[in-house]
PDB file of N, CA and C in Angstrom:
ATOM      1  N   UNK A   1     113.702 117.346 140.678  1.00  0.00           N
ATOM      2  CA  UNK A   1     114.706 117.879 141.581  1.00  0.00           C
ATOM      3  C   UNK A   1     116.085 117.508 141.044  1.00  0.00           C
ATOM      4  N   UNK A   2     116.783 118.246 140.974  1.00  0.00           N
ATOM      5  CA  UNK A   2     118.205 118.182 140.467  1.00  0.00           C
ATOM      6  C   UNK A   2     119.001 117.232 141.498  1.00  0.00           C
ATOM      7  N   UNK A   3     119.878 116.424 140.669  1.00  0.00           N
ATOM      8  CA  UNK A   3     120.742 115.357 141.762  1.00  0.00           C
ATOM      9  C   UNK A   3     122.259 116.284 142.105  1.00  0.00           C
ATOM     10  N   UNK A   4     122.512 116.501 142.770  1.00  0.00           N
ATOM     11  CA  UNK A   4     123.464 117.026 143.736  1.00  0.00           C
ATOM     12  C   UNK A   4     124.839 116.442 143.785  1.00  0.00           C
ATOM     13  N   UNK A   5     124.259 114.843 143.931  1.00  0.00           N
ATOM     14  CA  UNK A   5     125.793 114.441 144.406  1.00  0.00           C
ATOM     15  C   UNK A   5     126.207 112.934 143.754  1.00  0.00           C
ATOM     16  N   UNK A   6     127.095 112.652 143.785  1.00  0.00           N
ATOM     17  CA  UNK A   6     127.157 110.834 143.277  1.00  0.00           C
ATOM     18  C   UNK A   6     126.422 109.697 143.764  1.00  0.00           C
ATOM     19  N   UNK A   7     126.350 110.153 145.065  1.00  0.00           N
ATOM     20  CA  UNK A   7     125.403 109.600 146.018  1.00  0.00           C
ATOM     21  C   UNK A   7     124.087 109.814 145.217  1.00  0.00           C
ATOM     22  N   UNK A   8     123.921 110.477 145.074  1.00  0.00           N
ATOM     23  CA  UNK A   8     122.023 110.826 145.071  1.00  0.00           C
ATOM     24  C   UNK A   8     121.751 110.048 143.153  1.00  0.00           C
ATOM     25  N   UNK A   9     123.167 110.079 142.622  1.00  0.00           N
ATOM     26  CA  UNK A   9     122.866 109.763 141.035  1.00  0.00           C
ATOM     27  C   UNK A   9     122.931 108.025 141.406  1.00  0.00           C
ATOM     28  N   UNK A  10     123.544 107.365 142.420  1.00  0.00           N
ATOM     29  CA  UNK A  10     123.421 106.075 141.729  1.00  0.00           C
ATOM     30  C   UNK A  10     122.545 105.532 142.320  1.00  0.00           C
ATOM     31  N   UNK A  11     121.906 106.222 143.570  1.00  0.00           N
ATOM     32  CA  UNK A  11     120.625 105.918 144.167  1.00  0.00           C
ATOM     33  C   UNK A  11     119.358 106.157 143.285  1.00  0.00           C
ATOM     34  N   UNK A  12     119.373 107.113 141.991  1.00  0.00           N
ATOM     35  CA  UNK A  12     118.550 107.289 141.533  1.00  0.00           C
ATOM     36  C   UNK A  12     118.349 106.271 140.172  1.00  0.00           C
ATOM     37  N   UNK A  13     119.893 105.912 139.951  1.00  0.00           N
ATOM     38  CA  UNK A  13     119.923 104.922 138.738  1.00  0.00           C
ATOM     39  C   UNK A  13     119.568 103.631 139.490  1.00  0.00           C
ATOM     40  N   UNK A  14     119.817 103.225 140.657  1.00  0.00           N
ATOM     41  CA  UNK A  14     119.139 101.607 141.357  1.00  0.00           C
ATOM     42  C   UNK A  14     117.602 101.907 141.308  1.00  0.00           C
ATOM     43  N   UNK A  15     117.224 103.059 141.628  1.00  0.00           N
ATOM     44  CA  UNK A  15     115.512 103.432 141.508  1.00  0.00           C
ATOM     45  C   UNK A  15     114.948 102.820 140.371  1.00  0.00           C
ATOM     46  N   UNK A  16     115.428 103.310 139.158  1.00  0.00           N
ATOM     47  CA  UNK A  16     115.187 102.799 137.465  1.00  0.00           C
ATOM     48  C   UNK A  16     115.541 101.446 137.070  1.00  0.00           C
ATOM     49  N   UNK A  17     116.960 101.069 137.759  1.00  0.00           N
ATOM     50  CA  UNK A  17     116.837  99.346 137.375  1.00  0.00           C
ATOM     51  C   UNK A  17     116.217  98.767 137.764  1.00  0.00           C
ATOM     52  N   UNK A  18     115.782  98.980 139.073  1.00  0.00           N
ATOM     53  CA  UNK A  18     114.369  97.618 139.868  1.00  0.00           C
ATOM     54  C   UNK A  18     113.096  98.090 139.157  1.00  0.00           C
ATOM     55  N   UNK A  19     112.565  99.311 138.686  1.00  0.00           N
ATOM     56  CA  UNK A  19     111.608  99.575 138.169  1.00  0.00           C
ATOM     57  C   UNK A  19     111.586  99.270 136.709  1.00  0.00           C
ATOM     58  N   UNK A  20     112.931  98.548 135.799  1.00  0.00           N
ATOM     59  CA  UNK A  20     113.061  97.851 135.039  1.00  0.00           C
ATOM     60  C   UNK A  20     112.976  96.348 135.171  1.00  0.00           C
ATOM     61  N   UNK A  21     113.365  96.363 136.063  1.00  0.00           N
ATOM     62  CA  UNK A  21     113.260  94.807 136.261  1.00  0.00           C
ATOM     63  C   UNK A  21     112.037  94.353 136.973  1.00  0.00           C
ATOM     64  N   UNK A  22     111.475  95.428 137.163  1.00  0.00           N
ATOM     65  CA  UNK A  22     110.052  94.658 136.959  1.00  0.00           C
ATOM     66  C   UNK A  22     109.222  94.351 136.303  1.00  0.00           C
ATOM     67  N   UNK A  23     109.840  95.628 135.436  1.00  0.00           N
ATOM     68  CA  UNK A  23     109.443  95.414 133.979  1.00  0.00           C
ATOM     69  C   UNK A  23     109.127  93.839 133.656  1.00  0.00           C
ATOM     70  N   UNK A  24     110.579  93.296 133.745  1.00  0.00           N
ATOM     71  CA  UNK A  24     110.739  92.042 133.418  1.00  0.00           C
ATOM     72  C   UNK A  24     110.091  90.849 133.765  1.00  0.00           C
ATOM     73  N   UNK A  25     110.039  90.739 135.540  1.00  0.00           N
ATOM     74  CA  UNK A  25     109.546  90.169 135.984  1.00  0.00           C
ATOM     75  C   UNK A  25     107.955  90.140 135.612  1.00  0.00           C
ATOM     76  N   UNK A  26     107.350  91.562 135.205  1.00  0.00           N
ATOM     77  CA  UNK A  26     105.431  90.814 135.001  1.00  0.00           C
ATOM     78  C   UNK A  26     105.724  90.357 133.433  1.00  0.00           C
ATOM     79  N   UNK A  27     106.327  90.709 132.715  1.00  0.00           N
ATOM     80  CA  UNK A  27     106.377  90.696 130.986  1.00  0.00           C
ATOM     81  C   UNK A  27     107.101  89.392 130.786  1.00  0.00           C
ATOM     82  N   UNK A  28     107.920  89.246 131.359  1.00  0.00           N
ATOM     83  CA  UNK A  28     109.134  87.825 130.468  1.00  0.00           C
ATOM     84  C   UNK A  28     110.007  88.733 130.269  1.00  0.00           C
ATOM     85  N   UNK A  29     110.813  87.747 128.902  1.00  0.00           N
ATOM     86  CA  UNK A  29     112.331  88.598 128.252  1.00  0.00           C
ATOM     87  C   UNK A  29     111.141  89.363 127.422  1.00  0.00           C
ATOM     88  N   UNK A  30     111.904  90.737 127.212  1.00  0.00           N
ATOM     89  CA  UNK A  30     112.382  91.850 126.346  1.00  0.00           C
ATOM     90  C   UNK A  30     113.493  92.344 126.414  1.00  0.00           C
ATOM     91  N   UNK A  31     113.676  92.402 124.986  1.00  0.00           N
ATOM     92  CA  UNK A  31     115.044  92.326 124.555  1.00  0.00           C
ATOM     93  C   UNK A  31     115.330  93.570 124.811  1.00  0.00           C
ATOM     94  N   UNK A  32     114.517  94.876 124.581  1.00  0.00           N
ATOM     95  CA  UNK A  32     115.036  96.239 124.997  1.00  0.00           C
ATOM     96  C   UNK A  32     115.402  96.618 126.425  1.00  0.00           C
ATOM     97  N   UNK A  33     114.271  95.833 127.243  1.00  0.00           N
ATOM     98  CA  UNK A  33     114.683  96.116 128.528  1.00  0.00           C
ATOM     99  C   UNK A  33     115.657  95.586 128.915  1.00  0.00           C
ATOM    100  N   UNK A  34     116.076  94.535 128.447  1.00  0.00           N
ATOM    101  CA  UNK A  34     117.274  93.857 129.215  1.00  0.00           C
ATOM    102  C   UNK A  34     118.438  94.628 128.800  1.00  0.00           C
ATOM    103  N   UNK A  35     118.529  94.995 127.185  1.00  0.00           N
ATOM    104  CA  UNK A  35     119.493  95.848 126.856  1.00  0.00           C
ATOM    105  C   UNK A  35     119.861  96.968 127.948  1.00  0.00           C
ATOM    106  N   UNK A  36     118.087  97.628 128.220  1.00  0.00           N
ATOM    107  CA  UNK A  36     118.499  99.121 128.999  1.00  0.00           C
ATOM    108  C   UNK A  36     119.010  98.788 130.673  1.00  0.00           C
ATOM    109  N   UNK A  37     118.795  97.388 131.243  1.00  0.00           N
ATOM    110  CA  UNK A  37     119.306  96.955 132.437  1.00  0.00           C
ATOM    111  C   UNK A  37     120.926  96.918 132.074  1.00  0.00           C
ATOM    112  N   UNK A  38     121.261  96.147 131.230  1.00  0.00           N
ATOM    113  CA  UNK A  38     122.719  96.196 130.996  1.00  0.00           C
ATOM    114  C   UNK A  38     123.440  97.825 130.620  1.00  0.00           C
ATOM    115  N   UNK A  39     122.376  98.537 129.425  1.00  0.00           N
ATOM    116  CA  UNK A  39     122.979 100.099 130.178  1.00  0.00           C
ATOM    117  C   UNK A  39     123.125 100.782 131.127  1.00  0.00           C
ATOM    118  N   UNK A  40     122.056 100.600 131.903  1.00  0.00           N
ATOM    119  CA  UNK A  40     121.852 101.423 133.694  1.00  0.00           C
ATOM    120  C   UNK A  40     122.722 100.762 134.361  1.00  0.00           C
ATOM    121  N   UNK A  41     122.944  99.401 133.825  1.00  0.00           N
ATOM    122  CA  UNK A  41     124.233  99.097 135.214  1.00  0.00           C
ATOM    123  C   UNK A  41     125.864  99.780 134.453  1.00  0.00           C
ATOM    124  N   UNK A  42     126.029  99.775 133.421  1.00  0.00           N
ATOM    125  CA  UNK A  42     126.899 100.812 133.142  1.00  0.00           C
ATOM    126  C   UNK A  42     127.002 102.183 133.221  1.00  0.00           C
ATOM    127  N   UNK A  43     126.106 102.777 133.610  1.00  0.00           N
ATOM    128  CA  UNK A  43     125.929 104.008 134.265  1.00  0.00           C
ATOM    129  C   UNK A  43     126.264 104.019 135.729  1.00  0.00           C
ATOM    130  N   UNK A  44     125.941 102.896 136.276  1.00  0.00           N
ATOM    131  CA  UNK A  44     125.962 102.647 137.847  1.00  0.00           C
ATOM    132  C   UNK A  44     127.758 102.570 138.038  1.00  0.00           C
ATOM    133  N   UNK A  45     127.861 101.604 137.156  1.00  0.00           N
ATOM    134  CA  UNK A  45     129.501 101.395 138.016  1.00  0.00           C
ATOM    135  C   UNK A  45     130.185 102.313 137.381  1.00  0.00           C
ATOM    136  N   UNK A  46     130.326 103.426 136.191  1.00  0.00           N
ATOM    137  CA  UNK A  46     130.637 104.712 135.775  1.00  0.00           C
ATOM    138  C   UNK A  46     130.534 105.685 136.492  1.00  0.00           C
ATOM    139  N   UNK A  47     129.422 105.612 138.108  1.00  0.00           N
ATOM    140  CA  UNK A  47     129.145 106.703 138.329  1.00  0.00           C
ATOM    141  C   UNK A  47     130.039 107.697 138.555  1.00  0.00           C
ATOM    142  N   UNK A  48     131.357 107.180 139.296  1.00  0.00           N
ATOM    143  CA  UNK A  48     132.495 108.064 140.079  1.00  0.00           C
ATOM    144  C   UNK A  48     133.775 108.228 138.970  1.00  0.00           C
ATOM    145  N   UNK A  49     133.282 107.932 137.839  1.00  0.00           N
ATOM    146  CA  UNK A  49     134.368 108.125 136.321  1.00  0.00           C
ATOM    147  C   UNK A  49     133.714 109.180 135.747  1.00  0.00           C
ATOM    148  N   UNK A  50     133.734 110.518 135.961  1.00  0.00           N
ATOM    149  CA  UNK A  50     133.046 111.702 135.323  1.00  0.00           C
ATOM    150  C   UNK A  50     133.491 111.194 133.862  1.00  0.00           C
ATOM    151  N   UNK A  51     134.893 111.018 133.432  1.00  0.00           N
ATOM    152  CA  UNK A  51     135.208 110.665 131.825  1.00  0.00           C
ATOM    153  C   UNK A  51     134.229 109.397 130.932  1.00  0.00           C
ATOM    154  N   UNK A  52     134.354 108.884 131.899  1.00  0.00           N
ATOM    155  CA  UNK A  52     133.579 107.803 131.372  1.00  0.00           C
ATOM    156  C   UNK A  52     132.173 107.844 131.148  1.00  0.00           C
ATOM    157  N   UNK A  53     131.684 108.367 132.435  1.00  0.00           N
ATOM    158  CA  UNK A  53     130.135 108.329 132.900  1.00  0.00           C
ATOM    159  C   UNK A  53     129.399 109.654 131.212  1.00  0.00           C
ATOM    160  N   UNK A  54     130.775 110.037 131.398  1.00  0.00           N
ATOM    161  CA  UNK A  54     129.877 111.261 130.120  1.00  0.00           C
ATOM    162  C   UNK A  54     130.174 110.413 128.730  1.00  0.00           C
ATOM    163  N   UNK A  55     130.786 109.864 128.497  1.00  0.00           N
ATOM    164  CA  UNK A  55     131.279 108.644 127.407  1.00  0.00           C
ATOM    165  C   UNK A  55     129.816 107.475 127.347  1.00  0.00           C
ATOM    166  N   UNK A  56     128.956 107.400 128.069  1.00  0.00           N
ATOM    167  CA  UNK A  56     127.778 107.068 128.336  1.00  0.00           C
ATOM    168  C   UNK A  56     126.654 107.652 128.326  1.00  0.00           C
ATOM    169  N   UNK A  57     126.725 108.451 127.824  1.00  0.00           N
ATOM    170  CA  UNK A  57     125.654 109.814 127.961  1.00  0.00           C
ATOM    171  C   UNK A  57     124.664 109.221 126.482  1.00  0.00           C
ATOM    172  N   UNK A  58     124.978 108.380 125.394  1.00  0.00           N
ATOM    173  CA  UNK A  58     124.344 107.727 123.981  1.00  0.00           C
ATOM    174  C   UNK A  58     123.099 106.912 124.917  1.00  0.00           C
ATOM    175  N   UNK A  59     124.376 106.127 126.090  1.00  0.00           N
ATOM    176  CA  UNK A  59     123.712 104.989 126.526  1.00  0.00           C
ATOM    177  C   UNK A  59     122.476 105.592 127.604  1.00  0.00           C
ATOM    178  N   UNK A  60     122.392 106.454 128.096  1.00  0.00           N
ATOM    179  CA  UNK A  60     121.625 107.357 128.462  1.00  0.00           C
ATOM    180  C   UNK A  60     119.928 107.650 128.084  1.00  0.00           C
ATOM    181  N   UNK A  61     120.542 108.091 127.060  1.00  0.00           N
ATOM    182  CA  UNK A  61     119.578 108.430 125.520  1.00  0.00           C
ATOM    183  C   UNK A  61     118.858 107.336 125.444  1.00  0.00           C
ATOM    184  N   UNK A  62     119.395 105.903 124.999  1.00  0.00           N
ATOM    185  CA  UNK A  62     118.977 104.826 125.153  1.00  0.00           C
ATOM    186  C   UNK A  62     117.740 104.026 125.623  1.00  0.00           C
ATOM    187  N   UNK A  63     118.095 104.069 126.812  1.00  0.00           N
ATOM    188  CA  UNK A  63     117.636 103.607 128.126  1.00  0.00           C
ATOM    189  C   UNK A  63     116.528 104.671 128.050  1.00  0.00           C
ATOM    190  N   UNK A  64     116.541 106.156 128.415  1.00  0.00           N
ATOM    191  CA  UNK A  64     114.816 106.557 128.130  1.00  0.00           C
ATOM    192  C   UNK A  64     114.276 106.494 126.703  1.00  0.00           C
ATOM    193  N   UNK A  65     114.993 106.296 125.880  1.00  0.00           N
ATOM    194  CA  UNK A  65     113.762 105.779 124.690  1.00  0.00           C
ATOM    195  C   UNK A  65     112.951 104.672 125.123  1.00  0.00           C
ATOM    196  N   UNK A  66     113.420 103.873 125.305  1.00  0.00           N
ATOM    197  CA  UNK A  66     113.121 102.184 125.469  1.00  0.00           C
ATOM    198  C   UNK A  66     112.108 102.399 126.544  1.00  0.00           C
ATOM    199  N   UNK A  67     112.831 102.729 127.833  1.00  0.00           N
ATOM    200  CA  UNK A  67     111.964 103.006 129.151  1.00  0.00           C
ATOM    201  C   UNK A  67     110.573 104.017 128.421  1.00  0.00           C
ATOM    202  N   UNK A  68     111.065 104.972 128.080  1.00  0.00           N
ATOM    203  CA  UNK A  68     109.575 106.097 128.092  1.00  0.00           C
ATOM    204  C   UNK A  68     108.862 105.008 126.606  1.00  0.00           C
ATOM    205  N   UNK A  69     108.991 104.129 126.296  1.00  0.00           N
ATOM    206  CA  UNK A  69     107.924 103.415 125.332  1.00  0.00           C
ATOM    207  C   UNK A  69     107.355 102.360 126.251  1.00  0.00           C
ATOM    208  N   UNK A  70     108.510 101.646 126.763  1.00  0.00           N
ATOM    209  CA  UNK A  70     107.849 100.360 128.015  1.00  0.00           C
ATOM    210  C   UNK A  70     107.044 100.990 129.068  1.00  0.00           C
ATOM    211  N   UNK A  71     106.980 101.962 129.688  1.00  0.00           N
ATOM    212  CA  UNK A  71     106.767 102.470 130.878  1.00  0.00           C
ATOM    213  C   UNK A  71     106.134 104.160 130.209  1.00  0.00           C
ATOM    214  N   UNK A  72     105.512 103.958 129.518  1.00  0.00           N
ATOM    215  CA  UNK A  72     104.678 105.469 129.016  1.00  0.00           C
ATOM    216  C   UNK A  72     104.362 106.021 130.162  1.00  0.00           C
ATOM    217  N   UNK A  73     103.789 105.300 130.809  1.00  0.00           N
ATOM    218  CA  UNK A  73     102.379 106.184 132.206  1.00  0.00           C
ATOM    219  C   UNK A  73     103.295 106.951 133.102  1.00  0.00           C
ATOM    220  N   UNK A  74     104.595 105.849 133.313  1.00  0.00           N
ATOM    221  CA  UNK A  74     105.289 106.046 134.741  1.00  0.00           C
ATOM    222  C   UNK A  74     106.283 107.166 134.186  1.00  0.00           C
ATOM    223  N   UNK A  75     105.241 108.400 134.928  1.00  0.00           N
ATOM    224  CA  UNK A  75     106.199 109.734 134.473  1.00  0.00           C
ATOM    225  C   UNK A  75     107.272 109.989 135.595  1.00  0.00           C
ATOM    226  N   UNK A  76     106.498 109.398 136.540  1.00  0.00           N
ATOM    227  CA  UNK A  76     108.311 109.330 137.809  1.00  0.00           C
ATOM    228  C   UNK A  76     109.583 108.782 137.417  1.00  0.00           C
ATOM    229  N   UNK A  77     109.267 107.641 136.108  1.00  0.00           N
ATOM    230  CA  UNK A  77     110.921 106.864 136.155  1.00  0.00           C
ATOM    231  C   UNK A  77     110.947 108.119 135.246  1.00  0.00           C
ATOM    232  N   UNK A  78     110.127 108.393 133.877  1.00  0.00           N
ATOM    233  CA  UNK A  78     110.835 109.264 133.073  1.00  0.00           C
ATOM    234  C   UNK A  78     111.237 110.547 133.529  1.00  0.00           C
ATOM    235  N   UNK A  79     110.765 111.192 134.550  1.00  0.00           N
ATOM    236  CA  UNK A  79     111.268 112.473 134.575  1.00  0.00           C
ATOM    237  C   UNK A  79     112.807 112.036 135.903  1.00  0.00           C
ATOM    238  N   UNK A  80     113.203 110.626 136.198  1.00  0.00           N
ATOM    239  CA  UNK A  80     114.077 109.992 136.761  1.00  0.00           C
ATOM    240  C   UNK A  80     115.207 110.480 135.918  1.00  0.00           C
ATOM    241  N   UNK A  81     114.941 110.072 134.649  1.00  0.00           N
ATOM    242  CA  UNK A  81     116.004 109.626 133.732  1.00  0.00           C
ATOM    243  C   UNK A  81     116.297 110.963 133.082  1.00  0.00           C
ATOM    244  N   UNK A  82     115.608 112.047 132.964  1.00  0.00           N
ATOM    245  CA  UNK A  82     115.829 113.712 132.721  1.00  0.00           C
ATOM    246  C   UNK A  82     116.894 113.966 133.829  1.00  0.00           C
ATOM    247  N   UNK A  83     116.335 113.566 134.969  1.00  0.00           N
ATOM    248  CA  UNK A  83     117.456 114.139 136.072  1.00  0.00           C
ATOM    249  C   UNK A  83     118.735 113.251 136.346  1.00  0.00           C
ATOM    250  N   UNK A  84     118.616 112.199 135.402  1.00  0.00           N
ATOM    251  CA  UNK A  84     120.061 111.501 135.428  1.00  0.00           C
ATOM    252  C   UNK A  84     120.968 111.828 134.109  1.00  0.00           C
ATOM    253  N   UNK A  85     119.927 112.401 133.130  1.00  0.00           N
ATOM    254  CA  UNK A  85     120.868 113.138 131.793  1.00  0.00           C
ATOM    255  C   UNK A  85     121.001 114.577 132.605  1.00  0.00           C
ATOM    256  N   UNK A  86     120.223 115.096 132.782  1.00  0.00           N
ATOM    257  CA  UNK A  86     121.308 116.623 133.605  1.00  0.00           C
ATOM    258  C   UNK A  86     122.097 116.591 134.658  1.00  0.00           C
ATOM    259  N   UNK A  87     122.587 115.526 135.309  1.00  0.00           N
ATOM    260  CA  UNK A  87     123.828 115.119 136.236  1.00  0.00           C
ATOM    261  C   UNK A  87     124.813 115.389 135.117  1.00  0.00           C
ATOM    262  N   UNK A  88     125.002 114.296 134.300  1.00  0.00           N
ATOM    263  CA  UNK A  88     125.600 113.887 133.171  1.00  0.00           C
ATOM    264  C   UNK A  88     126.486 115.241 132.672  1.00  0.00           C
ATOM    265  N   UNK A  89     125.105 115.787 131.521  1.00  0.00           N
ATOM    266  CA  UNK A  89     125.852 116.922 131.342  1.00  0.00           C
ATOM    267  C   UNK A  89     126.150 118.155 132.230  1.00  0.00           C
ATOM    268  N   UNK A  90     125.893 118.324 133.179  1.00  0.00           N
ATOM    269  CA  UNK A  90     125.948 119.792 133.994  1.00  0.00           C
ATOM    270  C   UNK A  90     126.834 119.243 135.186  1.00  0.00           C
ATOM    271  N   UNK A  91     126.712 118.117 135.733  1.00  0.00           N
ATOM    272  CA  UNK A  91     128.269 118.006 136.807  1.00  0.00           C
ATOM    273  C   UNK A  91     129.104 117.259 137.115  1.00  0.00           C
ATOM    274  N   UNK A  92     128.900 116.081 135.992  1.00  0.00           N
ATOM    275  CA  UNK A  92     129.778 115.141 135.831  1.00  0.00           C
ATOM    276  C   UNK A  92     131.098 115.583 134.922  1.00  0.00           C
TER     277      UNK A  92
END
């Protein structure tokens, strides 16, 4: 489902960090995930900077590589993170 509004994008990026950080919590440190927590929270506080938030769009990219290798099965976060790159480019 397509995200609509700013509202609905940073509710959907807190969705992906706790489902990263749980990552964490059953695994220990990984170094990728923690990386992609420190990207998603730069997406988060970018959300209402369309200039910026698209200046983040690498870090984007990022974050579902890492995620869709840590989290293969969980096709809900990945098809999460599709609908947080088409915010990005289409209405930010």
């Amino acid at each position: 489902m397509a995200i609509q509004s700013v509202g609905e994008f940073e509710a959907i990026v807190n969705k992906v960090l706790m489902r990263a950080q749980k990552v964490l919590s059953e695994r220990g440190s990984v170094p990728a995930v923690e990386g992609a927590l420190r990207d998603l929270q730069a997406l988060f506080d970018a959300a209402r900077k369309p200039a910026k938030l698209k200046a983040l769009r690498p870090a984007l990219e990022r974050v579902t590589e890492v995620l869709g290798e840590q989290l293969s099965g969980d096709n809900e976060v990945l098809d999460q993170l599709w609908d947080l790159g088409d915010y990005i480019d289409y209405r930010a």
